[in-house]
C-alpha atoms as a PDB file:
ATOM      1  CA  UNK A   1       0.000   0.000   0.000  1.00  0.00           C
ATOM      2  CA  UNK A   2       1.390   3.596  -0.670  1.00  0.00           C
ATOM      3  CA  UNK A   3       1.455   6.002   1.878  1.00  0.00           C
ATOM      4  CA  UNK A   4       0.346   9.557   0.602  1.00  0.00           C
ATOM      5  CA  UNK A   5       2.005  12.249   0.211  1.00  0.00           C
ATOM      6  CA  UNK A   6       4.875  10.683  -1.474  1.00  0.00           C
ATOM      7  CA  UNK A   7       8.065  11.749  -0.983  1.00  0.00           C
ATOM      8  CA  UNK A   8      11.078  12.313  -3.875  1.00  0.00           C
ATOM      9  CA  UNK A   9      12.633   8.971  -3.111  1.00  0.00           C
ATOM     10  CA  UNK A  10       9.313   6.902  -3.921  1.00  0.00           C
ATOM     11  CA  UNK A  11       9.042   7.687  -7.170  1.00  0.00           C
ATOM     12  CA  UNK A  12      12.795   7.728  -8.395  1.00  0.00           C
ATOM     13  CA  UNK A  13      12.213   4.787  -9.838  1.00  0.00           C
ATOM     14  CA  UNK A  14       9.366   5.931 -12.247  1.00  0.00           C
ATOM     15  CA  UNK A  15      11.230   9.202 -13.277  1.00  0.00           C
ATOM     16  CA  UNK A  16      13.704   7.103 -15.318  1.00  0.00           C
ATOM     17  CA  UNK A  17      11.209   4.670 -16.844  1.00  0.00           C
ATOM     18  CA  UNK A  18      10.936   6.249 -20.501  1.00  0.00           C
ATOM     19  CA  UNK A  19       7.039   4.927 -20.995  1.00  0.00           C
ATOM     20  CA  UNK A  20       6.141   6.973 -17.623  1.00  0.00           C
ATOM     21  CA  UNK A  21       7.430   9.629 -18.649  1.00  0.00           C
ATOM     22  CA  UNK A  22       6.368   9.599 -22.166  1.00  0.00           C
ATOM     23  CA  UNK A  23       2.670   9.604 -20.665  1.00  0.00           C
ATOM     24  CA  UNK A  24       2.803  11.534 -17.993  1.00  0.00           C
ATOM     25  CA  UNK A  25       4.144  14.854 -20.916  1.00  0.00           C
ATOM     26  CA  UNK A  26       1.187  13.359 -22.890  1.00  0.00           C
ATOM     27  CA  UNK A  27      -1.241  13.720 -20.334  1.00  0.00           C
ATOM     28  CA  UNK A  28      -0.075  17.283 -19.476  1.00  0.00           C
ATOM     29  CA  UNK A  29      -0.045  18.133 -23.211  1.00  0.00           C
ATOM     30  CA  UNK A  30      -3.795  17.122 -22.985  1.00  0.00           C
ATOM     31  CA  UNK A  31      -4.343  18.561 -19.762  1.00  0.00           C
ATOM     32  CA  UNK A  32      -2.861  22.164 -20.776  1.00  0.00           C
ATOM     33  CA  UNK A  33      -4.507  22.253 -24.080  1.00  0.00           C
ATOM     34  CA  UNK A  34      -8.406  21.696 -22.825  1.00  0.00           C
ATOM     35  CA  UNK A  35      -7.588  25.262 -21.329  1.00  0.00           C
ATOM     36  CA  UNK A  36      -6.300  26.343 -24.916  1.00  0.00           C
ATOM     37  CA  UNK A  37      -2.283  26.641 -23.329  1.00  0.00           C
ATOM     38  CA  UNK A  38       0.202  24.853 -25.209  1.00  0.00           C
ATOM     39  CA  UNK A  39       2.504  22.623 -23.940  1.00  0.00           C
ATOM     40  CA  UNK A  40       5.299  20.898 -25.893  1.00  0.00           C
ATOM     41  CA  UNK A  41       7.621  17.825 -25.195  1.00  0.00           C
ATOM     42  CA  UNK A  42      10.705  17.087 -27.175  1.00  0.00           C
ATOM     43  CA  UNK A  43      10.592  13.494 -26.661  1.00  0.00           C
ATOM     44  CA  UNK A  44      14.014  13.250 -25.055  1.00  0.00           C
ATOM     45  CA  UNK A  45      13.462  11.478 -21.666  1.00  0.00           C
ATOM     46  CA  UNK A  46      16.801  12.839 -19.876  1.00  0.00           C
ATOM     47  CA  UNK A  47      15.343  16.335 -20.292  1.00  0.00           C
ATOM     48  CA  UNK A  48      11.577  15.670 -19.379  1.00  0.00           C
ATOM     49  CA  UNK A  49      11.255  17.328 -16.121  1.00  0.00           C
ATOM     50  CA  UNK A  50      13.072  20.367 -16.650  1.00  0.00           C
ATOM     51  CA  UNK A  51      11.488  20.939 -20.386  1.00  0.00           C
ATOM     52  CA  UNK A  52       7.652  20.187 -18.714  1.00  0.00           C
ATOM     53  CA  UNK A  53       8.981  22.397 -15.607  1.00  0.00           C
ATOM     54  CA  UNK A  54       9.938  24.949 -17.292  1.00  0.00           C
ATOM     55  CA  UNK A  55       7.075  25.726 -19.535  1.00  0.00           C
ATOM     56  CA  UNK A  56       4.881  25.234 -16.338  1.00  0.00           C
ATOM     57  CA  UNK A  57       5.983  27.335 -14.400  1.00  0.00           C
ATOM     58  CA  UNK A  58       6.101  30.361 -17.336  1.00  0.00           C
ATOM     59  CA  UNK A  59       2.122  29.630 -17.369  1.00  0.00           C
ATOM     60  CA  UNK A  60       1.498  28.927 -13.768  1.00  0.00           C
ATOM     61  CA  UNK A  61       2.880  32.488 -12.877  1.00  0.00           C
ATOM     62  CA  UNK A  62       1.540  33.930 -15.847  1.00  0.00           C
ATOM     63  CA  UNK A  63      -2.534  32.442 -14.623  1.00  0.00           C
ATOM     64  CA  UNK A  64      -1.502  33.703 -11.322  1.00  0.00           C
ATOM     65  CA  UNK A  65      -0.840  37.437 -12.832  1.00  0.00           C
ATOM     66  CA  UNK A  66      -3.568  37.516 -15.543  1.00  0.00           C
ATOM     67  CA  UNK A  67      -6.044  34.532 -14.657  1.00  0.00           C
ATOM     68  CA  UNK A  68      -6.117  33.561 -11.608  1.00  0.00           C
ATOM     69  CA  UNK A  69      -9.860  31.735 -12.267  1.00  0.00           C
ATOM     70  CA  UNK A  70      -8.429  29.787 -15.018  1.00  0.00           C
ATOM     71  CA  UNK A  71      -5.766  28.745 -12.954  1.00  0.00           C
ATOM     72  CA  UNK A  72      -7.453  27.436 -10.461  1.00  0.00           C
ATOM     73  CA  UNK A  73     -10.236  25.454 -13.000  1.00  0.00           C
ATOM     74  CA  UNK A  74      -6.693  24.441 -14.674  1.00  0.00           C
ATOM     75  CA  UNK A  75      -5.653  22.889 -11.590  1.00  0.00           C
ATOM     76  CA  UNK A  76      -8.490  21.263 -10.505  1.00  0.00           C
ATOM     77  CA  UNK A  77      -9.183  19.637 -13.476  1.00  0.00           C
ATOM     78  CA  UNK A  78      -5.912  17.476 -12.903  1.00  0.00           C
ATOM     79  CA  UNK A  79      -6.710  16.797  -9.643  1.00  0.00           C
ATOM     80  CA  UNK A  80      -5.053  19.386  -7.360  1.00  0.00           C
ATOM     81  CA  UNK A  81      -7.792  21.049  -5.417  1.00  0.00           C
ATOM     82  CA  UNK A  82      -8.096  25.052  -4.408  1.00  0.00           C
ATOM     83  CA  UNK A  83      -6.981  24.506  -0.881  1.00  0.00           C
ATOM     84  CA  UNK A  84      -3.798  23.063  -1.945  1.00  0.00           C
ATOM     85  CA  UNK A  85      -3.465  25.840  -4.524  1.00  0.00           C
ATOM     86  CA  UNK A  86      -4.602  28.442  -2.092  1.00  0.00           C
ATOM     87  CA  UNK A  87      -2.152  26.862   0.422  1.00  0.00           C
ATOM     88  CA  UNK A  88       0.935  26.956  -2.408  1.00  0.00           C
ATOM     89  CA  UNK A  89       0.012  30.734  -3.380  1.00  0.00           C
ATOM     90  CA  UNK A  90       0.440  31.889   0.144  1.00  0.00           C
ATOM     91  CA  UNK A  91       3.897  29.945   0.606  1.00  0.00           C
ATOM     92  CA  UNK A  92       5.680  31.756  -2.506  1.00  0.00           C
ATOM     93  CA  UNK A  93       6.884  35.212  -2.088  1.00  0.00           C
ATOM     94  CA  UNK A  94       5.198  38.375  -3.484  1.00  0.00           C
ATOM     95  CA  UNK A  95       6.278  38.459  -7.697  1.00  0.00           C
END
């Protein structure tokens, strides 16, 4: 049984398996785009995280500036709901 949240160490294991992460930028493609925000993936595995990170991130803060509504409709569409969000804007420092 997995114990929730997981920590980084629990899923090391996934982050290297190339069909995981082939999904997982597929799925966030998809996810992104149902909001009309484009996402793209290379298709090199090594770089995965920090190519999906980065592009993230540049529309997360941008929502947060412009959109906050569709951010949070974003967001809870894959699963992450507003208390968590609420709870992650507070922790970041003022942009």
């Amino acid at each position: 049984m997995t114990n929730f949240p997981l920590k980084n160490e629990d899923i090391e294991w996934y982050k290297q398996e190339e069909e995981i992460i082939r999904l997982t930028a597929e799925q966030v493609i998809k996810d992104f785009a149902l909001f009309g925000i484009e996402i793209s993936f290379s298709g090199i595995s090594r770089f995965a995280y920090e190519e999906l990170y980065e592009q993230l991130e540049c529309v997360i803060v941008e929502l947060l500036q412009t959109d906050y509504r569709k951010m949070v409709s974003l967001l809870y569409h894959i699963d992450i709901n507003e208390t968590a969000i609420n709870e992650a804007v507070l922790d970041q420092p003022i942009i």
